[in-house]
PDB file of N, CA and C in Angstrom:
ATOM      1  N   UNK A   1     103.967-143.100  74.606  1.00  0.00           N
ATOM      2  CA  UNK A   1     104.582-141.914  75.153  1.00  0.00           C
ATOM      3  C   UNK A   1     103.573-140.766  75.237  1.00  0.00           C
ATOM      4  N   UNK A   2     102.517-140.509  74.341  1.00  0.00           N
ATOM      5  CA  UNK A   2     102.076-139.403  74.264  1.00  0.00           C
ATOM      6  C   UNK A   2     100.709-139.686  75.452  1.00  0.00           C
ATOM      7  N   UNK A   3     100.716-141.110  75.546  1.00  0.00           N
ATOM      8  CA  UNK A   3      99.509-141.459  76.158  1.00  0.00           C
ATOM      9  C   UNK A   3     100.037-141.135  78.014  1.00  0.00           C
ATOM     10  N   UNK A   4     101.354-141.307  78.306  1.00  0.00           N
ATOM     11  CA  UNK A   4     101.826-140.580  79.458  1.00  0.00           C
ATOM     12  C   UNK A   4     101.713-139.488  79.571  1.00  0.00           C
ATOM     13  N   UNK A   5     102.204-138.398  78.766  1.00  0.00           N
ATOM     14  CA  UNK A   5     102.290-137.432  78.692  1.00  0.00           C
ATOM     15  C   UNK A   5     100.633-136.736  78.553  1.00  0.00           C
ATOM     16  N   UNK A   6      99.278-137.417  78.099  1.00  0.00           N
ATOM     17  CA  UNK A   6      98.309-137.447  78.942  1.00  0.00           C
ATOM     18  C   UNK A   6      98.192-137.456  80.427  1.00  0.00           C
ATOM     19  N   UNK A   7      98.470-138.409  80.356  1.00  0.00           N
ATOM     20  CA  UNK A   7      97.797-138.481  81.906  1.00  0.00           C
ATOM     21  C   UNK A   7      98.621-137.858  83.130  1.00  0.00           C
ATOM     22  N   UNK A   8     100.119-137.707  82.564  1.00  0.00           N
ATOM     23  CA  UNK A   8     100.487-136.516  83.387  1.00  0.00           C
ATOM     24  C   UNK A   8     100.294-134.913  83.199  1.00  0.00           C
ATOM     25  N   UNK A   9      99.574-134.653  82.229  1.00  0.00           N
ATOM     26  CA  UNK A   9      99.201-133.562  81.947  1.00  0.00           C
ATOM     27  C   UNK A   9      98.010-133.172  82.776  1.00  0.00           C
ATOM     28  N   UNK A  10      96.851-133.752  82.234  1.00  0.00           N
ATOM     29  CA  UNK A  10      95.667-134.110  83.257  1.00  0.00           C
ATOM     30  C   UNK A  10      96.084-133.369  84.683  1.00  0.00           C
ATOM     31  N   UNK A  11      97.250-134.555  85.158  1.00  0.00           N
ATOM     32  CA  UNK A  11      97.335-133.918  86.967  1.00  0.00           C
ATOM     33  C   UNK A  11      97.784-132.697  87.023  1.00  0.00           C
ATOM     34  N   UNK A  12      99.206-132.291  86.149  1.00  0.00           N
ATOM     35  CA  UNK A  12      99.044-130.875  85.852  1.00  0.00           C
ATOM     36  C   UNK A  12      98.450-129.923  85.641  1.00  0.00           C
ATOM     37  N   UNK A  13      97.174-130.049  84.974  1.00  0.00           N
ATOM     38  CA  UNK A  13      96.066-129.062  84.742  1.00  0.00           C
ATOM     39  C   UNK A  13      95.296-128.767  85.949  1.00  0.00           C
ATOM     40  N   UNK A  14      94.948-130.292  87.075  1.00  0.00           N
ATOM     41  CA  UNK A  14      94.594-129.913  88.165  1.00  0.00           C
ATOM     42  C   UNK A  14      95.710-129.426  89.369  1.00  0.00           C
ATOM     43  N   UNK A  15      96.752-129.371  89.416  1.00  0.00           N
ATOM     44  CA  UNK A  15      97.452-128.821  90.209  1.00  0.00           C
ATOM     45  C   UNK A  15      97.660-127.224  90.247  1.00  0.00           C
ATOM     46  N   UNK A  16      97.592-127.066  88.734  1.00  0.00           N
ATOM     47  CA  UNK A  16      97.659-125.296  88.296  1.00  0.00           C
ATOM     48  C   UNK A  16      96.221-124.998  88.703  1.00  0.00           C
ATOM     49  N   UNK A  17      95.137-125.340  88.714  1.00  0.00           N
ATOM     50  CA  UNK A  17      93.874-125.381  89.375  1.00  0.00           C
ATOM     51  C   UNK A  17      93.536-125.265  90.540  1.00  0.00           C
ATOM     52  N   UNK A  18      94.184-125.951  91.627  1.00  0.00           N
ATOM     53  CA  UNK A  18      94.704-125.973  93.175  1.00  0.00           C
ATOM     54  C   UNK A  18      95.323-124.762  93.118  1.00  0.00           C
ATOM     55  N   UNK A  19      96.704-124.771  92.905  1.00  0.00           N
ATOM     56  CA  UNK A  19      97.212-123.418  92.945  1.00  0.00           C
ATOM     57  C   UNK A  19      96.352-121.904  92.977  1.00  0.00           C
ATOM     58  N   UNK A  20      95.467-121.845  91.746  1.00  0.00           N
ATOM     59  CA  UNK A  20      95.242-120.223  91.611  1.00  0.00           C
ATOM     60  C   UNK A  20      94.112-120.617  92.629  1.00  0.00           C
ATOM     61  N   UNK A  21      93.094-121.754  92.582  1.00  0.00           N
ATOM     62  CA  UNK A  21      92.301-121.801  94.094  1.00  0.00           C
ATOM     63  C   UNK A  21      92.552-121.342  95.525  1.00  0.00           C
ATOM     64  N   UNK A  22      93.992-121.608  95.745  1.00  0.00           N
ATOM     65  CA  UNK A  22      94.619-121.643  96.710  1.00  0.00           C
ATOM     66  C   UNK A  22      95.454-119.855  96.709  1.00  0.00           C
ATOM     67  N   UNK A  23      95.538-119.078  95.988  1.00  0.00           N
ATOM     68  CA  UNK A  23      95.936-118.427  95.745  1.00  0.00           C
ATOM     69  C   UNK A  23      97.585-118.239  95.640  1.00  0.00           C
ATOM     70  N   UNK A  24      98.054-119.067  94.971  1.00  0.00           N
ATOM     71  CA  UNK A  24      99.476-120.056  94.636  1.00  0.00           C
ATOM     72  C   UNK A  24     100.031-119.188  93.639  1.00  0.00           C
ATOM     73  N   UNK A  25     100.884-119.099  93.260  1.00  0.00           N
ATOM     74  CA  UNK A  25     101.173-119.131  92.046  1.00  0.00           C
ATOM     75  C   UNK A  25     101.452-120.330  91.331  1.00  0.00           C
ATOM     76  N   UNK A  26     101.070-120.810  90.526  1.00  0.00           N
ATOM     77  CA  UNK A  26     100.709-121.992  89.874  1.00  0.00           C
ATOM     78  C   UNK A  26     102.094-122.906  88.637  1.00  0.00           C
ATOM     79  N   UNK A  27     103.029-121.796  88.533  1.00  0.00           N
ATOM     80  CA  UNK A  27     103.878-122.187  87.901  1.00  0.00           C
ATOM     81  C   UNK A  27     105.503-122.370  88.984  1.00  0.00           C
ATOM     82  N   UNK A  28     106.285-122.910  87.926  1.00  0.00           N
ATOM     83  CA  UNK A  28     107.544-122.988  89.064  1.00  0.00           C
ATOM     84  C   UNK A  28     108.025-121.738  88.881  1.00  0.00           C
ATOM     85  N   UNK A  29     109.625-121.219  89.565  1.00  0.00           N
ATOM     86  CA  UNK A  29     109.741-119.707  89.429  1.00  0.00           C
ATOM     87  C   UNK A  29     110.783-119.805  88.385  1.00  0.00           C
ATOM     88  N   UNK A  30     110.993-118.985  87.917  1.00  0.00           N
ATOM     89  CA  UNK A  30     112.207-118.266  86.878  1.00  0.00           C
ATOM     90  C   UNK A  30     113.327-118.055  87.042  1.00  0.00           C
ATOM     91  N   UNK A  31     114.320-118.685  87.055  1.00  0.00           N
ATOM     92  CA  UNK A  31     115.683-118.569  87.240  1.00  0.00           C
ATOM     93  C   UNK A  31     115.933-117.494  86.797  1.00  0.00           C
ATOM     94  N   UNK A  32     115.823-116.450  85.633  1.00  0.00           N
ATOM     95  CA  UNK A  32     116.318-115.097  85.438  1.00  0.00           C
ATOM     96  C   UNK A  32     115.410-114.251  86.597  1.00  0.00           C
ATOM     97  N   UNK A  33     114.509-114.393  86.757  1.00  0.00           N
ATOM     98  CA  UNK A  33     113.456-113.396  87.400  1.00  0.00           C
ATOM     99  C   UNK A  33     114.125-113.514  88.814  1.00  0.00           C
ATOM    100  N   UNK A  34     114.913-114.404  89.359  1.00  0.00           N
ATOM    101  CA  UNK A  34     115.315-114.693  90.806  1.00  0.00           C
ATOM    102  C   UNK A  34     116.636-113.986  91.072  1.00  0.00           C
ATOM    103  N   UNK A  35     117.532-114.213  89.937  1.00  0.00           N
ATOM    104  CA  UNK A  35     118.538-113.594  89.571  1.00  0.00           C
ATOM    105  C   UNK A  35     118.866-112.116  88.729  1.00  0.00           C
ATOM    106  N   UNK A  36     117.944-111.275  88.956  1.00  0.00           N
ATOM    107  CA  UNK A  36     117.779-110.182  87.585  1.00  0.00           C
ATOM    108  C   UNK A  36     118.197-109.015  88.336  1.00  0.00           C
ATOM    109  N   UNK A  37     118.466-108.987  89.277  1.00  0.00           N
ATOM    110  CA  UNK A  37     119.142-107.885  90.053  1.00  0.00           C
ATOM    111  C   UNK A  37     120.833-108.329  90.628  1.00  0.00           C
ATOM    112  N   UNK A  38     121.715-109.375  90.142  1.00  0.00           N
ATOM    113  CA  UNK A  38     122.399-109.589  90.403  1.00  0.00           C
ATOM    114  C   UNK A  38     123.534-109.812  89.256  1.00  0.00           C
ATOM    115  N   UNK A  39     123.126-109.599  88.614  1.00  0.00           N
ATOM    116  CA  UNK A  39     124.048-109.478  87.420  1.00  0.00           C
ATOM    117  C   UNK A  39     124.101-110.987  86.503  1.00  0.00           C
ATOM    118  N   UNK A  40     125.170-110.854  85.525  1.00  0.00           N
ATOM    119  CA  UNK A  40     125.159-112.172  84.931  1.00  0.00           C
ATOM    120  C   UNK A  40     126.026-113.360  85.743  1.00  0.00           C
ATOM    121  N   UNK A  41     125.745-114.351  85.627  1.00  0.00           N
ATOM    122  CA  UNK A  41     126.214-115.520  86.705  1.00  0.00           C
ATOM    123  C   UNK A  41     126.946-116.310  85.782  1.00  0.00           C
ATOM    124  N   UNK A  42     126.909-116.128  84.687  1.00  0.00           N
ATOM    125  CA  UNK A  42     127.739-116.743  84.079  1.00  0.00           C
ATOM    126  C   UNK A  42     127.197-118.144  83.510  1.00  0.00           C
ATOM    127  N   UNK A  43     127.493-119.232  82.487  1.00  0.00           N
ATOM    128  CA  UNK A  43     127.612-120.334  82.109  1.00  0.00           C
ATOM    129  C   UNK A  43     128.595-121.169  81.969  1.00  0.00           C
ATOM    130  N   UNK A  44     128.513-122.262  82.391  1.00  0.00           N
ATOM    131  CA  UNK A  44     129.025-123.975  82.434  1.00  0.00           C
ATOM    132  C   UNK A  44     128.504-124.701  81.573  1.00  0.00           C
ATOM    133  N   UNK A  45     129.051-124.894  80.565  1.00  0.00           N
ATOM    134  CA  UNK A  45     128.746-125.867  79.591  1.00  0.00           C
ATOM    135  C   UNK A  45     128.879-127.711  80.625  1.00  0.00           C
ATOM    136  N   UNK A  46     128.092-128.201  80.558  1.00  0.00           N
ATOM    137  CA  UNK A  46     128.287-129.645  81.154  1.00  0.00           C
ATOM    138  C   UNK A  46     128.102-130.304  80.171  1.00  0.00           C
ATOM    139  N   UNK A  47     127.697-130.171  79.152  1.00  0.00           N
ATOM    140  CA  UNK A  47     126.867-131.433  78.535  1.00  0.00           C
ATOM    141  C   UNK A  47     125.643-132.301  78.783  1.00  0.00           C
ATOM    142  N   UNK A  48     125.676-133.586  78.348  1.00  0.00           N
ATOM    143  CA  UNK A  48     124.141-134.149  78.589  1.00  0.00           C
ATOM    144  C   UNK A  48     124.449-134.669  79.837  1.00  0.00           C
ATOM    145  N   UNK A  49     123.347-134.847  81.136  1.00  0.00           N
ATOM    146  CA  UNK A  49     123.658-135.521  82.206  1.00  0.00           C
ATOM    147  C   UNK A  49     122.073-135.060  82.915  1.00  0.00           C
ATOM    148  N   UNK A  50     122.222-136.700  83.582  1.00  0.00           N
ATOM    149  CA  UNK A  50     120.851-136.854  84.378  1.00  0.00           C
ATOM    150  C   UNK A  50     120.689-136.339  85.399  1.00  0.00           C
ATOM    151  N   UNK A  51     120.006-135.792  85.569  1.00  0.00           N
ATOM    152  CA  UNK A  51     119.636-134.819  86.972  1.00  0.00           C
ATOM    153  C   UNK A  51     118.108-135.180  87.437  1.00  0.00           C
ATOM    154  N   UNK A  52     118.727-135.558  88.692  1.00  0.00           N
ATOM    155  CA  UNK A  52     117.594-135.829  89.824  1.00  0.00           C
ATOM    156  C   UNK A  52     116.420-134.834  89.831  1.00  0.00           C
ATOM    157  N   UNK A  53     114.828-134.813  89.958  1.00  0.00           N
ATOM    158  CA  UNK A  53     113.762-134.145  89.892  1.00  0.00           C
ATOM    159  C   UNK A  53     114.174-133.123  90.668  1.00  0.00           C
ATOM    160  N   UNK A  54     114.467-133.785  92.142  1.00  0.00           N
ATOM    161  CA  UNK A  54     114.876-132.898  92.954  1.00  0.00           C
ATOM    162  C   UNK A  54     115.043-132.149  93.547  1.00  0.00           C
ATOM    163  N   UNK A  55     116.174-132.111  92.589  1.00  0.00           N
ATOM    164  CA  UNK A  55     117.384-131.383  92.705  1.00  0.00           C
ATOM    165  C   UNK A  55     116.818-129.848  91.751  1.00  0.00           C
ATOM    166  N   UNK A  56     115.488-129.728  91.172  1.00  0.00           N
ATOM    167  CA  UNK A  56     115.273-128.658  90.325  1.00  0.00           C
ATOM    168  C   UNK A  56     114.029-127.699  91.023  1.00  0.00           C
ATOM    169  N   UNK A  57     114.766-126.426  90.968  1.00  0.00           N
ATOM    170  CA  UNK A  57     113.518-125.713  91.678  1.00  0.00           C
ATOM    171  C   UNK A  57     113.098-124.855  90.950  1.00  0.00           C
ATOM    172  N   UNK A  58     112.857-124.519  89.631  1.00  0.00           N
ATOM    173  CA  UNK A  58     112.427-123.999  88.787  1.00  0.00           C
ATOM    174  C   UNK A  58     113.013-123.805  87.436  1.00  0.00           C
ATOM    175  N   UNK A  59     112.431-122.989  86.212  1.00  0.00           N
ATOM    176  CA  UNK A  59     112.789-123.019  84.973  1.00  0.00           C
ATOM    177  C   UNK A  59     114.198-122.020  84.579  1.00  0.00           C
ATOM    178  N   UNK A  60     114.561-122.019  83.631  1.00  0.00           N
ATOM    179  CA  UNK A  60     115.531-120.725  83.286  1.00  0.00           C
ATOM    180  C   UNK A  60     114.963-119.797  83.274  1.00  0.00           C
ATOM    181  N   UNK A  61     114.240-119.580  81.989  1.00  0.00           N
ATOM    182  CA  UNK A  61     113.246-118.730  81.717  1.00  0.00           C
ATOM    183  C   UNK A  61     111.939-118.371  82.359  1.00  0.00           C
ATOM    184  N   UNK A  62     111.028-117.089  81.845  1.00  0.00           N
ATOM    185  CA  UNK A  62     109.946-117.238  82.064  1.00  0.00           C
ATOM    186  C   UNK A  62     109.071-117.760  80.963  1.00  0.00           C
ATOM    187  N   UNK A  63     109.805-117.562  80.043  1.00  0.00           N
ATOM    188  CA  UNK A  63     109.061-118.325  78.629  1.00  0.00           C
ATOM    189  C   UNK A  63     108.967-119.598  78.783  1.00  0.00           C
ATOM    190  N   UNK A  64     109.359-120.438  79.881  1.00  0.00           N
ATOM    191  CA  UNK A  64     109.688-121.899  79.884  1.00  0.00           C
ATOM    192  C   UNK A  64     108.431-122.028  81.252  1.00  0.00           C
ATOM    193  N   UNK A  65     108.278-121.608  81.948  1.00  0.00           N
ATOM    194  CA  UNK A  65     107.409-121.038  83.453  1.00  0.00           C
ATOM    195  C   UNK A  65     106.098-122.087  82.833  1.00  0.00           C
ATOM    196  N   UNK A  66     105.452-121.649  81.967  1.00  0.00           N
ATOM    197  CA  UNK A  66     104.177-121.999  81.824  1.00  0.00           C
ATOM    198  C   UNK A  66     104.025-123.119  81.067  1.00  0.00           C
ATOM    199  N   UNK A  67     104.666-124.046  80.886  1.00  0.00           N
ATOM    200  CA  UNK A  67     105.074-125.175  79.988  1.00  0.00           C
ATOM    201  C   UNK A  67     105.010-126.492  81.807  1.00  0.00           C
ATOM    202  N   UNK A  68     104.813-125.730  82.306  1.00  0.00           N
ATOM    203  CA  UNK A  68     105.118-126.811  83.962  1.00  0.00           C
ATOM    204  C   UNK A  68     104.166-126.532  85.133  1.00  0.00           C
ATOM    205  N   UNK A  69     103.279-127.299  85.907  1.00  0.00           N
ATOM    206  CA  UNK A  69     103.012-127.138  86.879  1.00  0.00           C
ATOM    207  C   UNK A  69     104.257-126.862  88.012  1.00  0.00           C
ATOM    208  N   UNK A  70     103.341-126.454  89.208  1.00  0.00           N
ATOM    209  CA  UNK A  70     104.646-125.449  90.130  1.00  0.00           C
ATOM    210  C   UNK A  70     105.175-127.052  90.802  1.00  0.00           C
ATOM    211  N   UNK A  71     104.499-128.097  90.143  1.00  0.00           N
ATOM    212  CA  UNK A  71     104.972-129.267  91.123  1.00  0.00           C
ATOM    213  C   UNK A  71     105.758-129.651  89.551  1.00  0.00           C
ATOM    214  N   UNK A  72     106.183-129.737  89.150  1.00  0.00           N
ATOM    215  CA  UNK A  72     106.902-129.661  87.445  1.00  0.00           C
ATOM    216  C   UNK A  72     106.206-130.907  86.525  1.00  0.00           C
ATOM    217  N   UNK A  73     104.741-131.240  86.534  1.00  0.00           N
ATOM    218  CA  UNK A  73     103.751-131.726  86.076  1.00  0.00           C
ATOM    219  C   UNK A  73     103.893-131.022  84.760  1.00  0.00           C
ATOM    220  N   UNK A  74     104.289-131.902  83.067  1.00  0.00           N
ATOM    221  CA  UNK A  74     103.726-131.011  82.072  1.00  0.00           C
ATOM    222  C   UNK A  74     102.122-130.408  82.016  1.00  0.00           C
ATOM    223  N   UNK A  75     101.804-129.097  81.351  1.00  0.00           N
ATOM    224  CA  UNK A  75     100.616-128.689  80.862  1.00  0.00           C
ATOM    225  C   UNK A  75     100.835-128.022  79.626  1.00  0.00           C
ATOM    226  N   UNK A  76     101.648-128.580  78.853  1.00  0.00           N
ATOM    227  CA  UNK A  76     101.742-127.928  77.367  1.00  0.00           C
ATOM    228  C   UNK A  76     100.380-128.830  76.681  1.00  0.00           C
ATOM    229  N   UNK A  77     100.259-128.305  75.617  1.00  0.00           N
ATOM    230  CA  UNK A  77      99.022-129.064  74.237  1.00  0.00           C
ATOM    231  C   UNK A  77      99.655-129.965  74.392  1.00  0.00           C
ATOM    232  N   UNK A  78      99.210-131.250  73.873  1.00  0.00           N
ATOM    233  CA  UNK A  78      99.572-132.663  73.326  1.00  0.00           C
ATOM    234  C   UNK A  78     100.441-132.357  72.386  1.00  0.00           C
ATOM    235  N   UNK A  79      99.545-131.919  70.934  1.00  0.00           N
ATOM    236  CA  UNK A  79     100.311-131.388  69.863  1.00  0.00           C
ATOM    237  C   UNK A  79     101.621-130.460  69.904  1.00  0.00           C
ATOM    238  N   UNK A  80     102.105-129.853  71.167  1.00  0.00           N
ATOM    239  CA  UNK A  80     102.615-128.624  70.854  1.00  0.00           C
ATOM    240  C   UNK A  80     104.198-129.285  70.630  1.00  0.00           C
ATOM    241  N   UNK A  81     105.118-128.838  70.326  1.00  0.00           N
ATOM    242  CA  UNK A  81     106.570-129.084  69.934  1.00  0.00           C
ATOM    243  C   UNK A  81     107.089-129.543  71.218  1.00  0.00           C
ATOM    244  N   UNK A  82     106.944-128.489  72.576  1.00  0.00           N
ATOM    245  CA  UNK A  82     107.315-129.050  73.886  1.00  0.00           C
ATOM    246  C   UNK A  82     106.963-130.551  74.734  1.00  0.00           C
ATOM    247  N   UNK A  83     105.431-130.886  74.142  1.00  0.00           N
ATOM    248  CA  UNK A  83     104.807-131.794  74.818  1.00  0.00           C
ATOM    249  C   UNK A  83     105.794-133.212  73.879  1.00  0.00           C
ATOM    250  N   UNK A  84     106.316-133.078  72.688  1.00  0.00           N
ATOM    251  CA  UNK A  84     106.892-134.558  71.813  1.00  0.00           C
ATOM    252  C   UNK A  84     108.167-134.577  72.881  1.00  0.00           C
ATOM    253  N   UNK A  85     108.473-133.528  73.652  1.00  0.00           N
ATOM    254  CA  UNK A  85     110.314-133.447  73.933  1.00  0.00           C
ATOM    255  C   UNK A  85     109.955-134.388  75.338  1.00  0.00           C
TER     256      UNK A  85
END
């Protein structure tokens, strides 16, 4: 597992690389930052359920932003708490 989470990291590191080359922004966008002039939207508890790649166009947070290439490639540490999840 961790040896995936290599080598998809790797492409992540070069994609955030492309990006600021490219003058990109390099991470995905922020679901509060998109929504922060519109008030609260409220929550739906669903539970656990699989969701298509997709189907996802960015993080909740911005604290979560930099944990992902803008193509959603991990680039956390190996070691870090995010990279075991």
């Amino acid at each position: 597992m961790l040896e995936d989470h290599a080598k998809a990291r790797k492409l992540g590191l070069k994609q955030v690389e492309r990006d600021v080359a490219a003058g990109r922004y390099p991470y995905p966008p922020a679901l509060d930052d998109i929504l922060k002039n519109q008030g609260y939207q409220g929550e739906v508890p669903v539970g656990l359920a699989e969701i298509d790649l997709s189907l996802i166009a960015g993080a909740k947070t911005r604290g979560r932003q930099n944990m992902f290439s803008s193509g959603f490639l991990p680039i956390a540490e190996p070691g870090s708490e995010f990279a075991a999840k």
